[in-house]
PDB file of N, CA and C in Angstrom:
ATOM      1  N   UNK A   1    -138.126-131.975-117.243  1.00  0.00           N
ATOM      2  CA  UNK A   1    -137.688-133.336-117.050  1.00  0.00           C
ATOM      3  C   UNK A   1    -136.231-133.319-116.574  1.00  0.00           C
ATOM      4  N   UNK A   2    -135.895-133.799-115.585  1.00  0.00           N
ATOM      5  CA  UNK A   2    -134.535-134.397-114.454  1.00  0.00           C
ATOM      6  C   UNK A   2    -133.648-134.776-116.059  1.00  0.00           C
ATOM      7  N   UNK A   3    -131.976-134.191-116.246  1.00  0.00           N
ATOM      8  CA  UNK A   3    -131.218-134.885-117.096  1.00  0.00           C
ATOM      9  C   UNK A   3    -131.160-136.467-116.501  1.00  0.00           C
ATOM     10  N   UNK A   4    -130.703-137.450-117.144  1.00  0.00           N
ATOM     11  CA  UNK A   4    -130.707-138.683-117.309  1.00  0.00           C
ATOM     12  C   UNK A   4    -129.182-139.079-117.005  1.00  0.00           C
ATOM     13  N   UNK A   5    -129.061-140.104-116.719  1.00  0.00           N
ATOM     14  CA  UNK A   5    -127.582-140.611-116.449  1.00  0.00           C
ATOM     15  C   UNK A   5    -127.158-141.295-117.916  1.00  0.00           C
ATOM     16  N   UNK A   6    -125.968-141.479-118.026  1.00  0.00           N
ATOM     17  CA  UNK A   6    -125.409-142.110-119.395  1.00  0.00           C
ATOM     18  C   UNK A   6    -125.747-143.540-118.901  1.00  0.00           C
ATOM     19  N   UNK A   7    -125.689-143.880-118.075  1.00  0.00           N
ATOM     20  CA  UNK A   7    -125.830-145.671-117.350  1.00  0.00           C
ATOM     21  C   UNK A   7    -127.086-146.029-117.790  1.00  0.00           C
ATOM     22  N   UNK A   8    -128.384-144.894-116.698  1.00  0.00           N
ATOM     23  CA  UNK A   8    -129.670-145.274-117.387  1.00  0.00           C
ATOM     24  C   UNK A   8    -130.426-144.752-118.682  1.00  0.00           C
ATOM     25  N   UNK A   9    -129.490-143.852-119.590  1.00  0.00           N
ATOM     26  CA  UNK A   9    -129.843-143.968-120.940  1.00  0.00           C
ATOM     27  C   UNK A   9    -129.262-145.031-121.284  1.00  0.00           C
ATOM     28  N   UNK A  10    -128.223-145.889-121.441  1.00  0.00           N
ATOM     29  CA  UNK A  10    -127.981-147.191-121.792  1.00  0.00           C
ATOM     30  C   UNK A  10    -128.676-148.201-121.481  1.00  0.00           C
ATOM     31  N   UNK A  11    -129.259-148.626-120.240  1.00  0.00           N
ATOM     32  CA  UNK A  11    -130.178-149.197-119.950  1.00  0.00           C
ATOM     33  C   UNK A  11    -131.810-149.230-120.546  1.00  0.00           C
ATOM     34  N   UNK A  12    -132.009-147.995-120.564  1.00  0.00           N
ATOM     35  CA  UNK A  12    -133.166-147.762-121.111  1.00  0.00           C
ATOM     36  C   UNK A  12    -133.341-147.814-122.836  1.00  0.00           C
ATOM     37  N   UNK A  13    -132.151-148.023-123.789  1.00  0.00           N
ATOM     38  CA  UNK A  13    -132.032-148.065-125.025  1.00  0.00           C
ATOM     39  C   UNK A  13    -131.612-149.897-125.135  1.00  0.00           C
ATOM     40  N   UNK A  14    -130.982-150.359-124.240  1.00  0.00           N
ATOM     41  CA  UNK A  14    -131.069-151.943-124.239  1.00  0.00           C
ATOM     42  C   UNK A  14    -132.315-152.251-124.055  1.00  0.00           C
ATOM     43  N   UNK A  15    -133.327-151.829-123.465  1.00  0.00           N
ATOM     44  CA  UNK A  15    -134.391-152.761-123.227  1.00  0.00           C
ATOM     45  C   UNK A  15    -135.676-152.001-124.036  1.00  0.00           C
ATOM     46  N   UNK A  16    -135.249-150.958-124.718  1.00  0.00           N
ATOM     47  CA  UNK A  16    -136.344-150.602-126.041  1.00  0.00           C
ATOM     48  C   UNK A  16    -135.572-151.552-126.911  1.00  0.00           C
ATOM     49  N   UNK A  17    -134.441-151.741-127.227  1.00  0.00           N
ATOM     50  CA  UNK A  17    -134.165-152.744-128.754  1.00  0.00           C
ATOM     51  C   UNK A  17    -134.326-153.873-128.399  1.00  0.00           C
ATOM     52  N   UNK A  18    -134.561-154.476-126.964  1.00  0.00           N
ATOM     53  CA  UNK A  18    -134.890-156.157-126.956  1.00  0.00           C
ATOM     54  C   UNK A  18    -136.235-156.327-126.991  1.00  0.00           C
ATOM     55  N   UNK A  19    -137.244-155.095-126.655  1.00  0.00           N
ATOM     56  CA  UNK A  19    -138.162-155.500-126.848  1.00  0.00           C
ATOM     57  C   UNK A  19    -139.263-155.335-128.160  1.00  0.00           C
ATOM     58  N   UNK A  20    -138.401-153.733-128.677  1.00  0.00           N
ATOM     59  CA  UNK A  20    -139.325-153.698-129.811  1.00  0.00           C
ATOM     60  C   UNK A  20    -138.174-153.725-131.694  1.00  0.00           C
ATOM     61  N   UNK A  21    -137.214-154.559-131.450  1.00  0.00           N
ATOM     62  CA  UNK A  21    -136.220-154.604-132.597  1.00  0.00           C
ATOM     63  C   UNK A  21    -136.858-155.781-133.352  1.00  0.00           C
ATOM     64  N   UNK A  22    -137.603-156.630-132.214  1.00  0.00           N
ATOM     65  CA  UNK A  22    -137.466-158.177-132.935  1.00  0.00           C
ATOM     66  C   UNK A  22    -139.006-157.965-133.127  1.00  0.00           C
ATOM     67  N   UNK A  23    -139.096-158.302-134.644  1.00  0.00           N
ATOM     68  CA  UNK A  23    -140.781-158.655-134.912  1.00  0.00           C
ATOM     69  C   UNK A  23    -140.496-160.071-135.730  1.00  0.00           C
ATOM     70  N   UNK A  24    -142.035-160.180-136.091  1.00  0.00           N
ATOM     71  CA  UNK A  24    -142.458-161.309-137.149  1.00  0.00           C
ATOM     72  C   UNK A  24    -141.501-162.724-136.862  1.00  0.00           C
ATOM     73  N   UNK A  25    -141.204-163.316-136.188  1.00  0.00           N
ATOM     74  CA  UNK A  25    -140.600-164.328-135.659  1.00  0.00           C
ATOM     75  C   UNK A  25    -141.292-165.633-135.824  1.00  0.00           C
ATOM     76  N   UNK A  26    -140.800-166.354-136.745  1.00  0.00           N
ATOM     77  CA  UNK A  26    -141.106-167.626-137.158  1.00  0.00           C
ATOM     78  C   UNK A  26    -140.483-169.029-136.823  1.00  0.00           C
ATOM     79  N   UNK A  27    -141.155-169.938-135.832  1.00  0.00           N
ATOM     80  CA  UNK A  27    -140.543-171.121-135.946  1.00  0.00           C
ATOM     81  C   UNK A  27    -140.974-172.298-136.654  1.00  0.00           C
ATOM     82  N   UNK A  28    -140.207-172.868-137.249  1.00  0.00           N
ATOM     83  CA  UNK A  28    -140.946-174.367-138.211  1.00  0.00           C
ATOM     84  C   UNK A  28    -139.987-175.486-137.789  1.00  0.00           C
ATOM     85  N   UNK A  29    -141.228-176.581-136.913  1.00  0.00           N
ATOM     86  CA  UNK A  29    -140.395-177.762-136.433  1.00  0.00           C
ATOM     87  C   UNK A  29    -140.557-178.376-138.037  1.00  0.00           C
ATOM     88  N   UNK A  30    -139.429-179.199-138.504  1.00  0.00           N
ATOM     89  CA  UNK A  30    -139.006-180.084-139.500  1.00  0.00           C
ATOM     90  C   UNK A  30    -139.157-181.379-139.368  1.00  0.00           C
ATOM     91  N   UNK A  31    -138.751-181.902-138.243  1.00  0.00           N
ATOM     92  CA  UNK A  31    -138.558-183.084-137.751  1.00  0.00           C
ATOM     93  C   UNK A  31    -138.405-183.014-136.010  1.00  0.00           C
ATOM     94  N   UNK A  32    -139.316-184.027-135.662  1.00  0.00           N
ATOM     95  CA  UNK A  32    -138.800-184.128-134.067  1.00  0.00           C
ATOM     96  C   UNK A  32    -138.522-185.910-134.192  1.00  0.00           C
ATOM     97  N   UNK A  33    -137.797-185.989-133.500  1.00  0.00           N
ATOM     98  CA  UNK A  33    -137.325-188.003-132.375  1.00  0.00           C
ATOM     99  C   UNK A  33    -137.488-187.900-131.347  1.00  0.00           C
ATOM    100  N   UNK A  34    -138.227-189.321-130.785  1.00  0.00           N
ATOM    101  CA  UNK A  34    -138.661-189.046-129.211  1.00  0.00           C
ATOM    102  C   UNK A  34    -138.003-190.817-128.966  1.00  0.00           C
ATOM    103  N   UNK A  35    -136.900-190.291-127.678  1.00  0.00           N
ATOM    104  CA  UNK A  35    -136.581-191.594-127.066  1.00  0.00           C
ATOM    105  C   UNK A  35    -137.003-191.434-125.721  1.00  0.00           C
ATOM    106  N   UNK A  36    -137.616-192.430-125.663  1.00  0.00           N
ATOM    107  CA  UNK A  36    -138.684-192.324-124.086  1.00  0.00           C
ATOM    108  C   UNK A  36    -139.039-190.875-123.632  1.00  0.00           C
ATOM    109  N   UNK A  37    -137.794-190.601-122.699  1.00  0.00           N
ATOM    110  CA  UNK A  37    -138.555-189.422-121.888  1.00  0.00           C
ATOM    111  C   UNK A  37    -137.556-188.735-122.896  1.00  0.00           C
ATOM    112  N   UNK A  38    -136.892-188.824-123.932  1.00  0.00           N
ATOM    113  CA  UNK A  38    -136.148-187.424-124.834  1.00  0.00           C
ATOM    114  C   UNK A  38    -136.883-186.914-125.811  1.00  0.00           C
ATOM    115  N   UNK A  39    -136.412-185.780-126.045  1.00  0.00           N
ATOM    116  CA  UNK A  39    -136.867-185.324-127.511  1.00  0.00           C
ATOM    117  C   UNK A  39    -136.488-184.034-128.242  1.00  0.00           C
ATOM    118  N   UNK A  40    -135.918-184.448-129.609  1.00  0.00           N
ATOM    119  CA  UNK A  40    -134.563-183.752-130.626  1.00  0.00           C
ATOM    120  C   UNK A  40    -135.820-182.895-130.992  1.00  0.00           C
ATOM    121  N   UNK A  41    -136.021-181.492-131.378  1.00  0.00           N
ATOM    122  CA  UNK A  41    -136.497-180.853-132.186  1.00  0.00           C
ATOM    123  C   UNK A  41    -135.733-180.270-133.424  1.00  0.00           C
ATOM    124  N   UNK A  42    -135.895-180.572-134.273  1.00  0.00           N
ATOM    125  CA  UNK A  42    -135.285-180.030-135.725  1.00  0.00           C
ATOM    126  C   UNK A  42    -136.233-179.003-136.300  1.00  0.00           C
ATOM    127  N   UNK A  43    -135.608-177.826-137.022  1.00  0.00           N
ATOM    128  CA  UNK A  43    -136.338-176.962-137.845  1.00  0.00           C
ATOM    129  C   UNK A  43    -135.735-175.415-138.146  1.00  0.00           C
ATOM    130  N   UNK A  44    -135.890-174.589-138.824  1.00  0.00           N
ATOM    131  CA  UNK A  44    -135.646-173.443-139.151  1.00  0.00           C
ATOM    132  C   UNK A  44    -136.241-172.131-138.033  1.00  0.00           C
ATOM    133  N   UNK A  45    -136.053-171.162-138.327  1.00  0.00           N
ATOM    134  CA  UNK A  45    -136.441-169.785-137.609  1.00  0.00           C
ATOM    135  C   UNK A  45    -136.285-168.930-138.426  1.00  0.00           C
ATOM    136  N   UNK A  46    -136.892-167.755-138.520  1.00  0.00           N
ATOM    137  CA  UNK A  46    -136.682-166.457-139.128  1.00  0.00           C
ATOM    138  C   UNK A  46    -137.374-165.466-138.126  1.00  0.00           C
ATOM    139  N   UNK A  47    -136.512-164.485-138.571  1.00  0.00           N
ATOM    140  CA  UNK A  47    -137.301-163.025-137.973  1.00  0.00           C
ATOM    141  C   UNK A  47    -137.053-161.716-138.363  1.00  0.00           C
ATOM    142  N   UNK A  48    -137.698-160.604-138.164  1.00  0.00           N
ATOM    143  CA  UNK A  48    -137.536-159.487-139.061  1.00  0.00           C
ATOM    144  C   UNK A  48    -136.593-158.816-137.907  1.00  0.00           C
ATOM    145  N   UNK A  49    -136.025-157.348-138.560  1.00  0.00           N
ATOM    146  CA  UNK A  49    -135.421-156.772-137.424  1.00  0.00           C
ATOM    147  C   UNK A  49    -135.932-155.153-137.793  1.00  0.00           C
ATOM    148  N   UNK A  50    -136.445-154.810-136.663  1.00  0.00           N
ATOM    149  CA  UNK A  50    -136.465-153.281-137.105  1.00  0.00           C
ATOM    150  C   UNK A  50    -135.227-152.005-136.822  1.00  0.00           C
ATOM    151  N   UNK A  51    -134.491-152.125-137.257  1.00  0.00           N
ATOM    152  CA  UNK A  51    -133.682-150.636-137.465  1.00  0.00           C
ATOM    153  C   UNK A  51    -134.227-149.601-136.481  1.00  0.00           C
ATOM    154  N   UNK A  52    -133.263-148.744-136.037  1.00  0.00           N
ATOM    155  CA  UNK A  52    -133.492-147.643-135.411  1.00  0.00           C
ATOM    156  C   UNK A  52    -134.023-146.501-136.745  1.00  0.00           C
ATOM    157  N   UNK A  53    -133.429-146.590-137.522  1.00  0.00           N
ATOM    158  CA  UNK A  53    -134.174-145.569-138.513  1.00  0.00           C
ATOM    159  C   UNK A  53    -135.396-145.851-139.444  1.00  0.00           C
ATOM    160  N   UNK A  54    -136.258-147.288-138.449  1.00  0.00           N
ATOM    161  CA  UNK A  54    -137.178-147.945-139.193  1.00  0.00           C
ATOM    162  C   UNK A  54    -137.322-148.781-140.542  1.00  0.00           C
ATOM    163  N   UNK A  55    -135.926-149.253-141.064  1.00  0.00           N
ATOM    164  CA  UNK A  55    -135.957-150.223-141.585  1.00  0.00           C
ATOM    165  C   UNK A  55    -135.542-151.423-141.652  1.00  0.00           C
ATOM    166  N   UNK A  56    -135.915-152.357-141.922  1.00  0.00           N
ATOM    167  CA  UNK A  56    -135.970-153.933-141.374  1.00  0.00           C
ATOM    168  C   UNK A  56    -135.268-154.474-142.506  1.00  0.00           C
ATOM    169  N   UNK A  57    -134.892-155.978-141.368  1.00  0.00           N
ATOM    170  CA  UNK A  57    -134.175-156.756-142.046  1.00  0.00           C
ATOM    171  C   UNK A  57    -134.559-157.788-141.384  1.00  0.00           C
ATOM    172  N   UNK A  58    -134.264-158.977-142.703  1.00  0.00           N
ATOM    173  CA  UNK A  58    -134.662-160.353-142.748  1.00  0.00           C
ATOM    174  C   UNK A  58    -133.518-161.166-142.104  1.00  0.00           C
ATOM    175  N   UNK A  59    -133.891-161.903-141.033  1.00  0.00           N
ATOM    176  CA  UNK A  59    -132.750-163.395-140.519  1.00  0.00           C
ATOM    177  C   UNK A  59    -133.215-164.724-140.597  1.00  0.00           C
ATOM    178  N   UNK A  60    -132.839-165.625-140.663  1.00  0.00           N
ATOM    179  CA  UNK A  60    -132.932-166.914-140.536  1.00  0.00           C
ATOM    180  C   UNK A  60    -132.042-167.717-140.648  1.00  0.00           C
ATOM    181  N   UNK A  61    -132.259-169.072-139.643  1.00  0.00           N
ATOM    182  CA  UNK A  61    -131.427-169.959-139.618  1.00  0.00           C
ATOM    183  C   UNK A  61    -132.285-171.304-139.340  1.00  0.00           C
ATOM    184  N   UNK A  62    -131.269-171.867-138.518  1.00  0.00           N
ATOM    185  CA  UNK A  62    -131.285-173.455-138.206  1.00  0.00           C
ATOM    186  C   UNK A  62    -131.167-173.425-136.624  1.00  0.00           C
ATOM    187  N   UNK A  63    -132.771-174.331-136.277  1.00  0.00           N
ATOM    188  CA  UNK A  63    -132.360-174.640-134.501  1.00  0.00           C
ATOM    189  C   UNK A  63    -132.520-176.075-134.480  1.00  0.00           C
ATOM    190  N   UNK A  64    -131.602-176.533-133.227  1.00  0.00           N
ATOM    191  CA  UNK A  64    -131.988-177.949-133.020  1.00  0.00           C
ATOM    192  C   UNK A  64    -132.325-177.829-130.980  1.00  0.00           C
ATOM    193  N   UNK A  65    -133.431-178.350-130.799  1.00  0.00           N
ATOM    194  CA  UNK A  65    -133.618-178.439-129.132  1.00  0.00           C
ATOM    195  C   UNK A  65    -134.027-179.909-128.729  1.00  0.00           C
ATOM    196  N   UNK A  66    -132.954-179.841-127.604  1.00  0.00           N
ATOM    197  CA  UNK A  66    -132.751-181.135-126.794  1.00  0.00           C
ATOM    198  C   UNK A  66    -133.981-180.794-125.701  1.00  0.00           C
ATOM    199  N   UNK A  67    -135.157-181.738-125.418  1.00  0.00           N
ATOM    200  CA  UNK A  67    -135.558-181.766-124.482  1.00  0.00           C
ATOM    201  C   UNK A  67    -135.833-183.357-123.340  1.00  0.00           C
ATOM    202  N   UNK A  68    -136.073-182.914-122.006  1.00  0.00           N
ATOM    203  CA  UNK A  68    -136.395-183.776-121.462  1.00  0.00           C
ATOM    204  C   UNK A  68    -137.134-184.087-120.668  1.00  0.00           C
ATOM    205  N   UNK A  69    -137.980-184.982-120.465  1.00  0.00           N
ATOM    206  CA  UNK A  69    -139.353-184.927-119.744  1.00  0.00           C
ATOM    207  C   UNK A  69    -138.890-185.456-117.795  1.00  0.00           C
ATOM    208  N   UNK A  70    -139.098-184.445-117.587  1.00  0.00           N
ATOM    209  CA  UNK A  70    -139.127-184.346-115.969  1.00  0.00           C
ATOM    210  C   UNK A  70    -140.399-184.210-115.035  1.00  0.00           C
ATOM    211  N   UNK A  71    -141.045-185.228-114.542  1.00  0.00           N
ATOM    212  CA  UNK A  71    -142.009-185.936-113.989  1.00  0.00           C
ATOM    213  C   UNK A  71    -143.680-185.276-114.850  1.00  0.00           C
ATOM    214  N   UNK A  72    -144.186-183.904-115.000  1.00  0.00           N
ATOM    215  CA  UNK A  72    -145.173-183.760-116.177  1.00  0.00           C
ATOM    216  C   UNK A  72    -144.584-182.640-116.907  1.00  0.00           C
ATOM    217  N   UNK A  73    -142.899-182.310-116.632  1.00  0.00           N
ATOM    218  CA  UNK A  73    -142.617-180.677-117.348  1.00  0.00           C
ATOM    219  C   UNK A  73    -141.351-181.282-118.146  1.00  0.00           C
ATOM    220  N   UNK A  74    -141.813-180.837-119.697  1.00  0.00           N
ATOM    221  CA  UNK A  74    -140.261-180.897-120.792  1.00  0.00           C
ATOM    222  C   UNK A  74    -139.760-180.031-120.353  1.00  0.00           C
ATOM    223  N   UNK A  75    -138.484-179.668-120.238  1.00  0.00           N
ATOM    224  CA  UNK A  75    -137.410-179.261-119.824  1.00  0.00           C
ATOM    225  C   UNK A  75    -136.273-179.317-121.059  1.00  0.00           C
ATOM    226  N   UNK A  76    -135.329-178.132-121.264  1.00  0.00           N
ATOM    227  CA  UNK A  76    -134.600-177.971-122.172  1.00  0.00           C
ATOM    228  C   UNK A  76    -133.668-178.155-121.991  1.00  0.00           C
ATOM    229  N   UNK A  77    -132.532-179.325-122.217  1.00  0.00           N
ATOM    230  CA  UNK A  77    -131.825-179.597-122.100  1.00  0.00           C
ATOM    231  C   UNK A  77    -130.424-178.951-123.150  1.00  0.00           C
ATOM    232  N   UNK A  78    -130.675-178.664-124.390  1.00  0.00           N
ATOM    233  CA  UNK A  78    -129.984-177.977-125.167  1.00  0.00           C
ATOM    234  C   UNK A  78    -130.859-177.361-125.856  1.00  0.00           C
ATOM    235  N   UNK A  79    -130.436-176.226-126.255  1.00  0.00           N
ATOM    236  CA  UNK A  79    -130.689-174.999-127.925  1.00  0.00           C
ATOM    237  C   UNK A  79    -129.462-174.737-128.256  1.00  0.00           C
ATOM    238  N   UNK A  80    -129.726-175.509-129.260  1.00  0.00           N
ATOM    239  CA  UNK A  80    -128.583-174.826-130.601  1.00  0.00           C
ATOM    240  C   UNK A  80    -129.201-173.834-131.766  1.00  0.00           C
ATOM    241  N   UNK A  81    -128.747-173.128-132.172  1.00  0.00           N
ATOM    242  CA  UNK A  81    -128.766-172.419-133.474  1.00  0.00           C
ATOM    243  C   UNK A  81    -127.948-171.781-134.301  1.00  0.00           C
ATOM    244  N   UNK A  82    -128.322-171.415-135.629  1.00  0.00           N
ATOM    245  CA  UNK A  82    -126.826-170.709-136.465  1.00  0.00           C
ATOM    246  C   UNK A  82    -127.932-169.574-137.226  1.00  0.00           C
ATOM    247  N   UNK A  83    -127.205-168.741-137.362  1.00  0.00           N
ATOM    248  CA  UNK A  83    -127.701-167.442-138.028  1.00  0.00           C
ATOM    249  C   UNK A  83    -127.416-167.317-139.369  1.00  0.00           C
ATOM    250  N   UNK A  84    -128.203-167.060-140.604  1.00  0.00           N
ATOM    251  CA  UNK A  84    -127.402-167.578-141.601  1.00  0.00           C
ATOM    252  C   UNK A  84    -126.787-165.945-142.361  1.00  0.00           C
ATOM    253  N   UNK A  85    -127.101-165.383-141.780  1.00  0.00           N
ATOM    254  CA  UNK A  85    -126.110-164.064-141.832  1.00  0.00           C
ATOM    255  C   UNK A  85    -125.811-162.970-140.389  1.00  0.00           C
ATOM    256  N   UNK A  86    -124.511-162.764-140.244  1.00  0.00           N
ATOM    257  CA  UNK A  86    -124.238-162.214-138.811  1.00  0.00           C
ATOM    258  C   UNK A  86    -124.960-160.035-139.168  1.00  0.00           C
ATOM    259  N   UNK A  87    -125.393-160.365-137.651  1.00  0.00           N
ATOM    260  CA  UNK A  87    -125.929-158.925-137.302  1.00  0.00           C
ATOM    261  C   UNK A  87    -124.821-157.774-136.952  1.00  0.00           C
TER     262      UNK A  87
END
């Protein structure tokens, strides 16, 4: 096997942890408001994280999403969220 560049071992270790770090991912709408064509989504999130040395950890927080209805497609006008402990 060809040695590897430091660029595309970095590359290639960013896009193994975005794709396989995040499991079990939970969303719970709480509350939504709908003004005509708007609409507030309220609710929590959680998700697990897997570790490079295979052990996981628990996150959750708070999202709120602004959407807006554009002729048959909602459209996201804002995502907010807070993490309730930093990674």
């Amino acid at each position: 096997m060809p040695p590897v560049s430091e660029e595309e071992l970095a590359r290639r270790t960013r896009r193994a942890r975005s794709f396989l770090r995040w499991t079990d991912e939970a969303i719970t709408v709480d509350r939504v408001i709908s003004v005509g064509d708007q609409l507030r989504a309220i609710g929590t999130w959680s998700n697990t994280v897997q570790e490079p040395d295979g052990s996981t950890q628990e996150f959750n927080g708070h999202f709120t999403s602004d959407l807006i209805l554009e002729g048959n497609f909602w459209k996201i006008r804002l995502n907010t969220y807070d993490q309730s402990r930093f990674y």
